[in-house]
PDB file of N, CA and C in Angstrom:
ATOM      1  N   UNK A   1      79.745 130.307 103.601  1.00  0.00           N
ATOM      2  CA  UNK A   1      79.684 128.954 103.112  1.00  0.00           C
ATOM      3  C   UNK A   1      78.427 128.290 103.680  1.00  0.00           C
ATOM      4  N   UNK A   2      77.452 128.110 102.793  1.00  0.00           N
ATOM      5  CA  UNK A   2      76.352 126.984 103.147  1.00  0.00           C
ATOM      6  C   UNK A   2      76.243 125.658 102.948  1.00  0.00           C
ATOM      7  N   UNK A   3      75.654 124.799 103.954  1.00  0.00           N
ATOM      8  CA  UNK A   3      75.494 123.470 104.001  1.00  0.00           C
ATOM      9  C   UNK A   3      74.431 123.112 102.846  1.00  0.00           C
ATOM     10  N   UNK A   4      74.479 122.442 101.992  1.00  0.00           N
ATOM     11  CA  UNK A   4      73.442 122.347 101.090  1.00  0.00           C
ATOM     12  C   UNK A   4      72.746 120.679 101.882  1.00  0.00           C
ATOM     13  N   UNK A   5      73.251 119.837 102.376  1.00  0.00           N
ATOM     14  CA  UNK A   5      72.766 118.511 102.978  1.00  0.00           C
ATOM     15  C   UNK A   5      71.634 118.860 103.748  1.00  0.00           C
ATOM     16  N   UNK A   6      70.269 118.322 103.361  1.00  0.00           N
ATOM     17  CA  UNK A   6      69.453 118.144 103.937  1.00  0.00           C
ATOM     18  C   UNK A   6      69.355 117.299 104.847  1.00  0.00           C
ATOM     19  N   UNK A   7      68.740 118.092 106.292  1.00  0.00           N
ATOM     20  CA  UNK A   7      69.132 117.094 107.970  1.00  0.00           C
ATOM     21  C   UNK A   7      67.304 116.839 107.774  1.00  0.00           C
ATOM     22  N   UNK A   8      66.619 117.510 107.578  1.00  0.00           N
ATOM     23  CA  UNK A   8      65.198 117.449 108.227  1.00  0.00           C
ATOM     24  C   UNK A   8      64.378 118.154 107.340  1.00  0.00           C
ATOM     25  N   UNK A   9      62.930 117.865 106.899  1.00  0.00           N
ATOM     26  CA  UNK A   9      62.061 117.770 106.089  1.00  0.00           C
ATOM     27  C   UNK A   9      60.469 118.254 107.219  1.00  0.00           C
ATOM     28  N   UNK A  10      59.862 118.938 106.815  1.00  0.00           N
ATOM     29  CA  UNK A  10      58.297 118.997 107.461  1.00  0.00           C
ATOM     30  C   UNK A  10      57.465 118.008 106.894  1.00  0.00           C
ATOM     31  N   UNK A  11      57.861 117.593 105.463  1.00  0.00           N
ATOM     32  CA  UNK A  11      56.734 116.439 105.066  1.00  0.00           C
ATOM     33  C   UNK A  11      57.034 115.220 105.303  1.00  0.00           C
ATOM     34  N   UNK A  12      58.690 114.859 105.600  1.00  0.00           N
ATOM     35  CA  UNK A  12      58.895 113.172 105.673  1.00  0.00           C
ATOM     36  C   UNK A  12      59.260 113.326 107.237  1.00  0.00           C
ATOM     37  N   UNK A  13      60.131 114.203 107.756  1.00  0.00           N
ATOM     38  CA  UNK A  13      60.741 114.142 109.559  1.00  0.00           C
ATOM     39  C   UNK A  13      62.413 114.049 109.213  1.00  0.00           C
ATOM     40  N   UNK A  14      62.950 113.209 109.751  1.00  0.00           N
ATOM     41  CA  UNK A  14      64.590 113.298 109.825  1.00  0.00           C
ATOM     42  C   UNK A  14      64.917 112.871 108.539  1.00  0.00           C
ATOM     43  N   UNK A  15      65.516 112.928 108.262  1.00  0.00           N
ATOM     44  CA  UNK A  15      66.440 112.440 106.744  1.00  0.00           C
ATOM     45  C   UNK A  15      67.797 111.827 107.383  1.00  0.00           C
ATOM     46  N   UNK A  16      67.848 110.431 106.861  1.00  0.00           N
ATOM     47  CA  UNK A  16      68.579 109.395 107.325  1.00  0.00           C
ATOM     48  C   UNK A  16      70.006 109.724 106.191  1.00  0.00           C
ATOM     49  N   UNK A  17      71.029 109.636 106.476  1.00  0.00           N
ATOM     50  CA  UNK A  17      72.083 109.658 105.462  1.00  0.00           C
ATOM     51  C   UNK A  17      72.275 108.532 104.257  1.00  0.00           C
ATOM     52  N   UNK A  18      72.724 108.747 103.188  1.00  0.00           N
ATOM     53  CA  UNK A  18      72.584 108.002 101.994  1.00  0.00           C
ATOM     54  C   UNK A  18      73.506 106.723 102.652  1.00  0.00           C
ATOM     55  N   UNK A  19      73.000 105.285 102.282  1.00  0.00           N
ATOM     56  CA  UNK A  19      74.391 104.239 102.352  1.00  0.00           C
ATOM     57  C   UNK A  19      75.291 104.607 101.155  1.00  0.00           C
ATOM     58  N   UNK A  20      75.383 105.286 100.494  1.00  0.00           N
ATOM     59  CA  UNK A  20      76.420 106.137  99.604  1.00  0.00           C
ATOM     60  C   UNK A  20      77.767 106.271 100.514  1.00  0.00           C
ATOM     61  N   UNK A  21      77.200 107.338 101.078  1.00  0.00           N
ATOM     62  CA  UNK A  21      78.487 108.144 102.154  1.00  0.00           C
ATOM     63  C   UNK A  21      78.927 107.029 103.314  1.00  0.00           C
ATOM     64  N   UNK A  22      78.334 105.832 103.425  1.00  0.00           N
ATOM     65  CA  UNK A  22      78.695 105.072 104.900  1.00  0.00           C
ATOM     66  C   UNK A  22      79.439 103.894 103.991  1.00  0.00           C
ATOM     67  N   UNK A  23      79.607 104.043 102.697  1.00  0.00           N
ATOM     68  CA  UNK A  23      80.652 102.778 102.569  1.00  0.00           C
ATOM     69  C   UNK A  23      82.555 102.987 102.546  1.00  0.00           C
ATOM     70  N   UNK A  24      82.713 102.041 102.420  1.00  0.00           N
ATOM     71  CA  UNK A  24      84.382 102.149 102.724  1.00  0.00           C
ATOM     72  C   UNK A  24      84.583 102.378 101.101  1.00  0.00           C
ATOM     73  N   UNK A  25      85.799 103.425 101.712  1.00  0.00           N
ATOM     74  CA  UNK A  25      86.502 103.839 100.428  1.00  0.00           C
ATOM     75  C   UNK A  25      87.355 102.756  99.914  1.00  0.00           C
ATOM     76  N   UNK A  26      87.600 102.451  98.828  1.00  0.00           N
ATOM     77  CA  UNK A  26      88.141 101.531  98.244  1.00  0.00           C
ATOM     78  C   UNK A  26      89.986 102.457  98.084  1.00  0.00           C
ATOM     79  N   UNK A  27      90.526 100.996  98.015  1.00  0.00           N
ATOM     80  CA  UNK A  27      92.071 101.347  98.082  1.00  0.00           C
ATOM     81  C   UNK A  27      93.235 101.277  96.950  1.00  0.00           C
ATOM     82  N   UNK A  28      94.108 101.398  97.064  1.00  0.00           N
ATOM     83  CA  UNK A  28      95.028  99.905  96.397  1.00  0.00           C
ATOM     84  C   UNK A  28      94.896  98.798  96.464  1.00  0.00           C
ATOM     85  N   UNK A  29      94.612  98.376  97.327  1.00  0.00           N
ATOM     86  CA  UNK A  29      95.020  96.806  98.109  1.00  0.00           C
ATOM     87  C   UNK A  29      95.861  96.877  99.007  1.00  0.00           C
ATOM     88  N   UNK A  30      96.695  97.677  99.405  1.00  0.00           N
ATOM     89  CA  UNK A  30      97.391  97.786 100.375  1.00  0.00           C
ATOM     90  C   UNK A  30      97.356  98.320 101.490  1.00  0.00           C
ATOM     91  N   UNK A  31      97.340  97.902 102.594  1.00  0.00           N
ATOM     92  CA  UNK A  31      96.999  98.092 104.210  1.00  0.00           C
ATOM     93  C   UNK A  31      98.493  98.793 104.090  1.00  0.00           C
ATOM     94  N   UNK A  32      98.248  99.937 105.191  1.00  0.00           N
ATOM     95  CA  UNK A  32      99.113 100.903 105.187  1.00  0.00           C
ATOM     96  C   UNK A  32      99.621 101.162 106.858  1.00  0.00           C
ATOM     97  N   UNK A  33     100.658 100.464 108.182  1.00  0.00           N
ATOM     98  CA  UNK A  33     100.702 100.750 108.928  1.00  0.00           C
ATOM     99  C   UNK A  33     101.072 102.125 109.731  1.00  0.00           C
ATOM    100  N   UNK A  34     100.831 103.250 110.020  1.00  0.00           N
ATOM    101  CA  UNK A  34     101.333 104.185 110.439  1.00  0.00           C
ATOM    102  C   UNK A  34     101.473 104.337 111.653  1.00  0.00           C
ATOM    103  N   UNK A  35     102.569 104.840 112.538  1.00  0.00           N
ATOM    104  CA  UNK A  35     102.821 105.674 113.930  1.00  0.00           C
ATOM    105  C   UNK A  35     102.650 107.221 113.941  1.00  0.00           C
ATOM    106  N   UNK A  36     101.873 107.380 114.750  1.00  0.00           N
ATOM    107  CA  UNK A  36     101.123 108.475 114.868  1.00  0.00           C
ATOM    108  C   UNK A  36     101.076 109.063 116.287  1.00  0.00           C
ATOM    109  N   UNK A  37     101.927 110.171 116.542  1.00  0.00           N
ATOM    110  CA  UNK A  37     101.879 110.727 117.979  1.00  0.00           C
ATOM    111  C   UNK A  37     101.295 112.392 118.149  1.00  0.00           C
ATOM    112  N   UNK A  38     100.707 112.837 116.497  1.00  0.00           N
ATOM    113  CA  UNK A  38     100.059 114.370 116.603  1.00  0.00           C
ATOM    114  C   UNK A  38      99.037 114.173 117.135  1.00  0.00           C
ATOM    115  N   UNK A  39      98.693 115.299 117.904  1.00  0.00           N
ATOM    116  CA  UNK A  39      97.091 115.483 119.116  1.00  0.00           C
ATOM    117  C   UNK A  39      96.770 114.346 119.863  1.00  0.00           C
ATOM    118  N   UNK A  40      97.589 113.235 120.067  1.00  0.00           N
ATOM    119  CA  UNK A  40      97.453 112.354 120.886  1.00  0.00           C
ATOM    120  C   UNK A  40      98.463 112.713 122.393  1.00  0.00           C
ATOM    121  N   UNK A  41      98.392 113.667 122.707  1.00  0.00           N
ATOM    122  CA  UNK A  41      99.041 114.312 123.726  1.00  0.00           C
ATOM    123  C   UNK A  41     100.413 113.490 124.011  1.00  0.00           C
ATOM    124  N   UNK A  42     101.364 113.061 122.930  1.00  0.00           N
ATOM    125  CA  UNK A  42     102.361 112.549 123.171  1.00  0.00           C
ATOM    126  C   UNK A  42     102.410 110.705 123.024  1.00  0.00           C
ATOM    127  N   UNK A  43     100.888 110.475 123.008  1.00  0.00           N
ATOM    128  CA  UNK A  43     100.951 109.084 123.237  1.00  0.00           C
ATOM    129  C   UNK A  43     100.614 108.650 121.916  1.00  0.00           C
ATOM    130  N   UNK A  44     101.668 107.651 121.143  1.00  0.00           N
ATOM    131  CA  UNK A  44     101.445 107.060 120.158  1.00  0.00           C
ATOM    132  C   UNK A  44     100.451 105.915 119.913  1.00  0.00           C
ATOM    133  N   UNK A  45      99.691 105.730 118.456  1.00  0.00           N
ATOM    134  CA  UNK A  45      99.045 104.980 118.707  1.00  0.00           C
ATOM    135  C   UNK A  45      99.406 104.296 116.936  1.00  0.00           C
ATOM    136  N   UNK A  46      98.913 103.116 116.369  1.00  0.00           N
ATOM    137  CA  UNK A  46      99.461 102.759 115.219  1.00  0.00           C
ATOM    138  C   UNK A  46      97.807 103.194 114.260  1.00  0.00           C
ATOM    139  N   UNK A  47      98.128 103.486 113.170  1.00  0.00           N
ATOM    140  CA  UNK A  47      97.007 103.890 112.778  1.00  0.00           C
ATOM    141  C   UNK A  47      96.971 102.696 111.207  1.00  0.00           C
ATOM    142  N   UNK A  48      95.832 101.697 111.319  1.00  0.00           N
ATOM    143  CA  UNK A  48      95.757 101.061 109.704  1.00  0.00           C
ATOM    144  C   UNK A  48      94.534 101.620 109.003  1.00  0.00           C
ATOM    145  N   UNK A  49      95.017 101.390 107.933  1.00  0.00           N
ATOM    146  CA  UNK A  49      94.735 102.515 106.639  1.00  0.00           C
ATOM    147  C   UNK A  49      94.907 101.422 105.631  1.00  0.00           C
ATOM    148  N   UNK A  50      93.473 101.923 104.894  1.00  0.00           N
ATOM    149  CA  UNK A  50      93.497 101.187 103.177  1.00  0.00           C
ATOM    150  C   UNK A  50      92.931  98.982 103.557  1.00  0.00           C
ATOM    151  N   UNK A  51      92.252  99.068 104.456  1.00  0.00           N
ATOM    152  CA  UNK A  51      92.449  98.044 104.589  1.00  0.00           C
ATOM    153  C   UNK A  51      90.659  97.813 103.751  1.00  0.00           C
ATOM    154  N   UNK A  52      89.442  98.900 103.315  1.00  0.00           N
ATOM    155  CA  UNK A  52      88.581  98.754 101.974  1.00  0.00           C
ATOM    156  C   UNK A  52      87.179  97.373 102.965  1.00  0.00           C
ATOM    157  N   UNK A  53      87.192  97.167 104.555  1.00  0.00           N
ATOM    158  CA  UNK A  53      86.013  96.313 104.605  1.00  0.00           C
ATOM    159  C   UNK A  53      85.046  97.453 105.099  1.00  0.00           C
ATOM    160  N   UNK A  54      83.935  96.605 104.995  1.00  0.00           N
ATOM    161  CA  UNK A  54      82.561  97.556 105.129  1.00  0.00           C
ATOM    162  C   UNK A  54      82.683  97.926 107.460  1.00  0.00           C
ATOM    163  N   UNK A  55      81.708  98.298 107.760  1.00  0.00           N
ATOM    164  CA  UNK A  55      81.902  99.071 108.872  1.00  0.00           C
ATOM    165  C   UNK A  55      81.767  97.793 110.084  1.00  0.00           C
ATOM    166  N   UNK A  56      80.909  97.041 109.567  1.00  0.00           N
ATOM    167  CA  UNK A  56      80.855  95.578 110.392  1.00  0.00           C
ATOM    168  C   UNK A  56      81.835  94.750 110.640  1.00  0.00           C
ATOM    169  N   UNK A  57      82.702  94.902 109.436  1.00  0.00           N
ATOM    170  CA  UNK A  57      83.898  93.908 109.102  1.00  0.00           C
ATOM    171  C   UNK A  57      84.745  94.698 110.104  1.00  0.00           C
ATOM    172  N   UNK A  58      85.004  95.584 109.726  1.00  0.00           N
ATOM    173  CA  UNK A  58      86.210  96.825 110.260  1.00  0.00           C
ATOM    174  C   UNK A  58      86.187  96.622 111.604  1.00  0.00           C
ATOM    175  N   UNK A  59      84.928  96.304 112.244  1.00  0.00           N
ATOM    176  CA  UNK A  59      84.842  96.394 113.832  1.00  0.00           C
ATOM    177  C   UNK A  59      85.396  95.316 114.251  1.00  0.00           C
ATOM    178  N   UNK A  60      84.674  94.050 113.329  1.00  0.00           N
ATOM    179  CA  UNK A  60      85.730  92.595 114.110  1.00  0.00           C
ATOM    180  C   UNK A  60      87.029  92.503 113.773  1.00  0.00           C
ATOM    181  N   UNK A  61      87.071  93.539 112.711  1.00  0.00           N
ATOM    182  CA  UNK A  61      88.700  92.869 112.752  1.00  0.00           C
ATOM    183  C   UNK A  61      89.855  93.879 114.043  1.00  0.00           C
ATOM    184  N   UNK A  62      89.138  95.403 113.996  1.00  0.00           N
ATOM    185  CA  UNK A  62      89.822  96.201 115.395  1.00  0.00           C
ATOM    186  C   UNK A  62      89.699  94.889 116.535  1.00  0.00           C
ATOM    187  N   UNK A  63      88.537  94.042 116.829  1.00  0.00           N
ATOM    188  CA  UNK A  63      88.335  93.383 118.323  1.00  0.00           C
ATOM    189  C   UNK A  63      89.192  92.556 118.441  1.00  0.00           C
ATOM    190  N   UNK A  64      89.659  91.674 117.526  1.00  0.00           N
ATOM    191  CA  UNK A  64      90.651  90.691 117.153  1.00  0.00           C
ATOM    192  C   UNK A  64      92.198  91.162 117.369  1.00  0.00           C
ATOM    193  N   UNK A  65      92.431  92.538 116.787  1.00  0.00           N
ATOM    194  CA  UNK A  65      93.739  92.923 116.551  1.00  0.00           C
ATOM    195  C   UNK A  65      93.976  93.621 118.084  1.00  0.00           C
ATOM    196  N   UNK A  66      92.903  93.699 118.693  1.00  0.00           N
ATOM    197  CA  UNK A  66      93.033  94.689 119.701  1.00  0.00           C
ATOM    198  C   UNK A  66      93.838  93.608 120.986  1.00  0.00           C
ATOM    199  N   UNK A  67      93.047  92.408 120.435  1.00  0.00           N
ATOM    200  CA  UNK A  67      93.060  91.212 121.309  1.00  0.00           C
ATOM    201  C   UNK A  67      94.605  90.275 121.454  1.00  0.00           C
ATOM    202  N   UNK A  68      94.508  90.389 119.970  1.00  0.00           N
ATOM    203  CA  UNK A  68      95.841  89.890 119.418  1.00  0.00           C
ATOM    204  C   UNK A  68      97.300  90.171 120.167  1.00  0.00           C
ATOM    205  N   UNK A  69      97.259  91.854 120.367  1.00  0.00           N
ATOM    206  CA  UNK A  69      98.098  93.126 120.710  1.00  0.00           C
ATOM    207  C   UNK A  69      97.818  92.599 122.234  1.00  0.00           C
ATOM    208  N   UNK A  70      96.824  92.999 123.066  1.00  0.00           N
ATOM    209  CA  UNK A  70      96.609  92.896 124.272  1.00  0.00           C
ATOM    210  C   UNK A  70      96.921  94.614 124.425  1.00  0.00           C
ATOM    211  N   UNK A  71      96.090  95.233 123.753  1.00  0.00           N
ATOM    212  CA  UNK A  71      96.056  96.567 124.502  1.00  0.00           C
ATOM    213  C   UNK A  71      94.905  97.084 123.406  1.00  0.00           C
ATOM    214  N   UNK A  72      94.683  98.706 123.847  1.00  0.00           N
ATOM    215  CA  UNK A  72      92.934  99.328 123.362  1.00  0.00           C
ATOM    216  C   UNK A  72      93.527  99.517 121.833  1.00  0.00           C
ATOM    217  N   UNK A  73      92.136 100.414 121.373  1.00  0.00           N
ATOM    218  CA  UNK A  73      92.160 100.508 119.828  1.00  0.00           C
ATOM    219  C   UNK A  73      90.513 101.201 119.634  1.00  0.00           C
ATOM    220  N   UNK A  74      90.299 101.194 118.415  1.00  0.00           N
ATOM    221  CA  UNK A  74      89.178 101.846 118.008  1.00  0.00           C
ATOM    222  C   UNK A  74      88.769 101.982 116.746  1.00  0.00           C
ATOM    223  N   UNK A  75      87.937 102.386 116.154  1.00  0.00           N
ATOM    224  CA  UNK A  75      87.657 102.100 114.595  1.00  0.00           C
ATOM    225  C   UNK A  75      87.130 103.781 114.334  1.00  0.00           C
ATOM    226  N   UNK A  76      87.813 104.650 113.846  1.00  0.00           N
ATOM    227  CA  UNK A  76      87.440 105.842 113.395  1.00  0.00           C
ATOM    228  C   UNK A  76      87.754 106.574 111.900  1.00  0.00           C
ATOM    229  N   UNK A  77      86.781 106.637 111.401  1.00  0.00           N
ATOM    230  CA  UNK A  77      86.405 107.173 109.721  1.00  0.00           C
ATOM    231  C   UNK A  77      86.939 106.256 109.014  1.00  0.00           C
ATOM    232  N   UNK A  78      86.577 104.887 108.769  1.00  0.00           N
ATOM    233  CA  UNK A  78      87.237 103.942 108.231  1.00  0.00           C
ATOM    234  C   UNK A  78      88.736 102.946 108.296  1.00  0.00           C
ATOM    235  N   UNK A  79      89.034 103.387 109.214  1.00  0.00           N
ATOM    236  CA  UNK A  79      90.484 103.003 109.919  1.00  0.00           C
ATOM    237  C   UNK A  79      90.587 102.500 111.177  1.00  0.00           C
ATOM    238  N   UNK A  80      91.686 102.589 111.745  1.00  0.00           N
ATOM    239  CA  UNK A  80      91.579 101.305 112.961  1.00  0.00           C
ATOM    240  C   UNK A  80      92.730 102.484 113.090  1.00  0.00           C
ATOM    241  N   UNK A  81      92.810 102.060 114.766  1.00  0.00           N
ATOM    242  CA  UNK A  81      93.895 102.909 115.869  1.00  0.00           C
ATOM    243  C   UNK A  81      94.154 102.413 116.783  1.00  0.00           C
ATOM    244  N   UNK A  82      94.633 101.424 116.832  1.00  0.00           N
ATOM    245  CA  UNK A  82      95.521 100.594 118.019  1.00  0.00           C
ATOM    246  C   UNK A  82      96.615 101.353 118.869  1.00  0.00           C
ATOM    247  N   UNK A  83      96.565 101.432 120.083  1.00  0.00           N
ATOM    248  CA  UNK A  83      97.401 102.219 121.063  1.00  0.00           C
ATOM    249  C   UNK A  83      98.806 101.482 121.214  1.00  0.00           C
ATOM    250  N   UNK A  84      99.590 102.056 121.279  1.00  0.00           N
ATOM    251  CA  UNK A  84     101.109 101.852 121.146  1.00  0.00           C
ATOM    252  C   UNK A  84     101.654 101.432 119.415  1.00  0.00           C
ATOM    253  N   UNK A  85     102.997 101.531 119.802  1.00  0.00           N
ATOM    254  CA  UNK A  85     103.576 101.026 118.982  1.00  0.00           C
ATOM    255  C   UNK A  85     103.909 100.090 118.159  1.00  0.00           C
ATOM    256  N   UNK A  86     102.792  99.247 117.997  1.00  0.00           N
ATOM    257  CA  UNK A  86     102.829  97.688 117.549  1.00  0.00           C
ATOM    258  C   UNK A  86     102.872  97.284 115.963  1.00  0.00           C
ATOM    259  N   UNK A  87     103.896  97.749 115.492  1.00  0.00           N
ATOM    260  CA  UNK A  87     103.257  98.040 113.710  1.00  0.00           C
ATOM    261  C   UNK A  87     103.864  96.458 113.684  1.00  0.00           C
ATOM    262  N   UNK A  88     105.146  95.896 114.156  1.00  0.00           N
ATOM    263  CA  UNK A  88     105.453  94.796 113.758  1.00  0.00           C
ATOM    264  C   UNK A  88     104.641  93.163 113.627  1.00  0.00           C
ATOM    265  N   UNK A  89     104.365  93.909 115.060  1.00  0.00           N
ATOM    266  CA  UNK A  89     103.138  92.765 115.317  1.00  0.00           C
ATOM    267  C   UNK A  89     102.077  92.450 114.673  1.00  0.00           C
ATOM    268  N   UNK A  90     101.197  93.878 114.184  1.00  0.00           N
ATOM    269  CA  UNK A  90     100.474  94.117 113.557  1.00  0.00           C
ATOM    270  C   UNK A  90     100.646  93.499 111.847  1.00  0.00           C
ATOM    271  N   UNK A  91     102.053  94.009 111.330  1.00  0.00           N
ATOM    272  CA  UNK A  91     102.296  93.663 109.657  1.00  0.00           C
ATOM    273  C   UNK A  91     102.369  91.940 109.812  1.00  0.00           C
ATOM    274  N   UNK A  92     102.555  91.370 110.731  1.00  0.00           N
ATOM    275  CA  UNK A  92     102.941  89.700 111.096  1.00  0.00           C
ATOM    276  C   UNK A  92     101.184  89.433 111.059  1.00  0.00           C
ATOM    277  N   UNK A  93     100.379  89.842 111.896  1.00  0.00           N
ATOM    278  CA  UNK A  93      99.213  89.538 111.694  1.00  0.00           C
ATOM    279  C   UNK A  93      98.730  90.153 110.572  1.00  0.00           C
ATOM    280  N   UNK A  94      98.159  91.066 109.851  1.00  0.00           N
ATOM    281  CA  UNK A  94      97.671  91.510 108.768  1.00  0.00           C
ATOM    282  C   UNK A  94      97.946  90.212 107.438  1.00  0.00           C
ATOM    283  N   UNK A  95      98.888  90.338 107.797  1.00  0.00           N
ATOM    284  CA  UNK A  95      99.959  89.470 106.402  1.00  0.00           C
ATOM    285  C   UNK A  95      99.363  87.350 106.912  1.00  0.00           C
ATOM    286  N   UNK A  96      99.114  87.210 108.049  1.00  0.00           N
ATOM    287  CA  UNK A  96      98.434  86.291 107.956  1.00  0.00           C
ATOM    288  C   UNK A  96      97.371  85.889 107.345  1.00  0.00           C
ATOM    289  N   UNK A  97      96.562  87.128 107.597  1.00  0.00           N
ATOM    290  CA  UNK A  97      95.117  87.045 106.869  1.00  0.00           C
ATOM    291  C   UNK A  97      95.036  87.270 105.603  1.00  0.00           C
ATOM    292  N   UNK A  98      95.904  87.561 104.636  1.00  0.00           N
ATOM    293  CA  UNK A  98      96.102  88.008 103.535  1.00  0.00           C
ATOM    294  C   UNK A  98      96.394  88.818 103.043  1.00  0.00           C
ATOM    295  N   UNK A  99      96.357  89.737 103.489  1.00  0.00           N
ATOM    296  CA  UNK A  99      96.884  91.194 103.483  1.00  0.00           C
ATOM    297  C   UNK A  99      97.847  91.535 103.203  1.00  0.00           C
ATOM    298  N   UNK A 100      98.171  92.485 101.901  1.00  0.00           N
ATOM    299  CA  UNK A 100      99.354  92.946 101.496  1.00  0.00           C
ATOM    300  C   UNK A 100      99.647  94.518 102.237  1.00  0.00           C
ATOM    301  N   UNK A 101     100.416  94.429 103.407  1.00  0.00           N
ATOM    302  CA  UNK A 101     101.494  95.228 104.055  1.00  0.00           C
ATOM    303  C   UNK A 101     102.216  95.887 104.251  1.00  0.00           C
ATOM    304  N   UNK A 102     102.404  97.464 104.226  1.00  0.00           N
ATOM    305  CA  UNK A 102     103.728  98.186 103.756  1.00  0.00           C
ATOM    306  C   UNK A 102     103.886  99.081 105.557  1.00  0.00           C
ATOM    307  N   UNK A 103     104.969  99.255 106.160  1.00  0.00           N
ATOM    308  CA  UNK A 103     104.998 100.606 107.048  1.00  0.00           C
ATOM    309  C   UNK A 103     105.182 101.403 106.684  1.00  0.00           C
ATOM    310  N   UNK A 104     104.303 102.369 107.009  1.00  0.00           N
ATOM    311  CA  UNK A 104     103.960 103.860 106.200  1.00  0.00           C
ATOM    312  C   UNK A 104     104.644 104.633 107.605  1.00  0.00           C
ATOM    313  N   UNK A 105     105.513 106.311 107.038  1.00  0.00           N
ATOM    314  CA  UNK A 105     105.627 106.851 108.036  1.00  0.00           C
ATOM    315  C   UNK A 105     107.144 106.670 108.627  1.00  0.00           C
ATOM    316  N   UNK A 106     107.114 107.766 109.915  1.00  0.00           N
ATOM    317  CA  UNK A 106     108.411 107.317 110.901  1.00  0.00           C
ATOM    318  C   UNK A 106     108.006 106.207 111.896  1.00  0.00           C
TER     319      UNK A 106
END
């Protein structure tokens, strides 16, 4: 199996990735809360999904929710990962901001 993506060029130097591939995937509309305890060595963390803002947006809204919660979190491949179990808290805030809400998952 070959990589066909060009990393590097002799006539231009690095090749920067398309803003193609760096935008957010678009959704339903629906923010999706999940609990999630695979490869997290036992420790659950809530995972939101489908929530469609660009990578800037995505970050203030993890800092806020992180803040909100009073515990860590993170923003990885378009999603947010807040540590523990907080989906309730979380669907109470989401649903403030406008956000249509479902718990996804066990």
């Amino acid at each position: 199996m070959t990589n066909s993506r060009l990393v590097y060029s002799t006539e231009s130097g690095r090749i920067q990735p398309s803003k193609a591939q760096e935008e957010s995937p678009k959704g339903d509309g629906i923010v999706r809360l999940q609990r999630v305890t695979k490869g997290k060595k036992g420790k659950g963390i809530t995972l939101v999904t489908g929530l469609g803002l660009p990578k800037d947006e995505l970050k203030k809204m993890c800092t806020d929710l992180k803040k909100q919660c009073g515990c860590g979190g993170a923003v990885k491949n378009f999603d947010i990962e807040i540590q523990g179990d907080v989906r309730d808290k979380l669907k109470h805030l989401l649903e403030s901001k406008g956000f249509k809400v479902k718990l996804a998952g066990g």
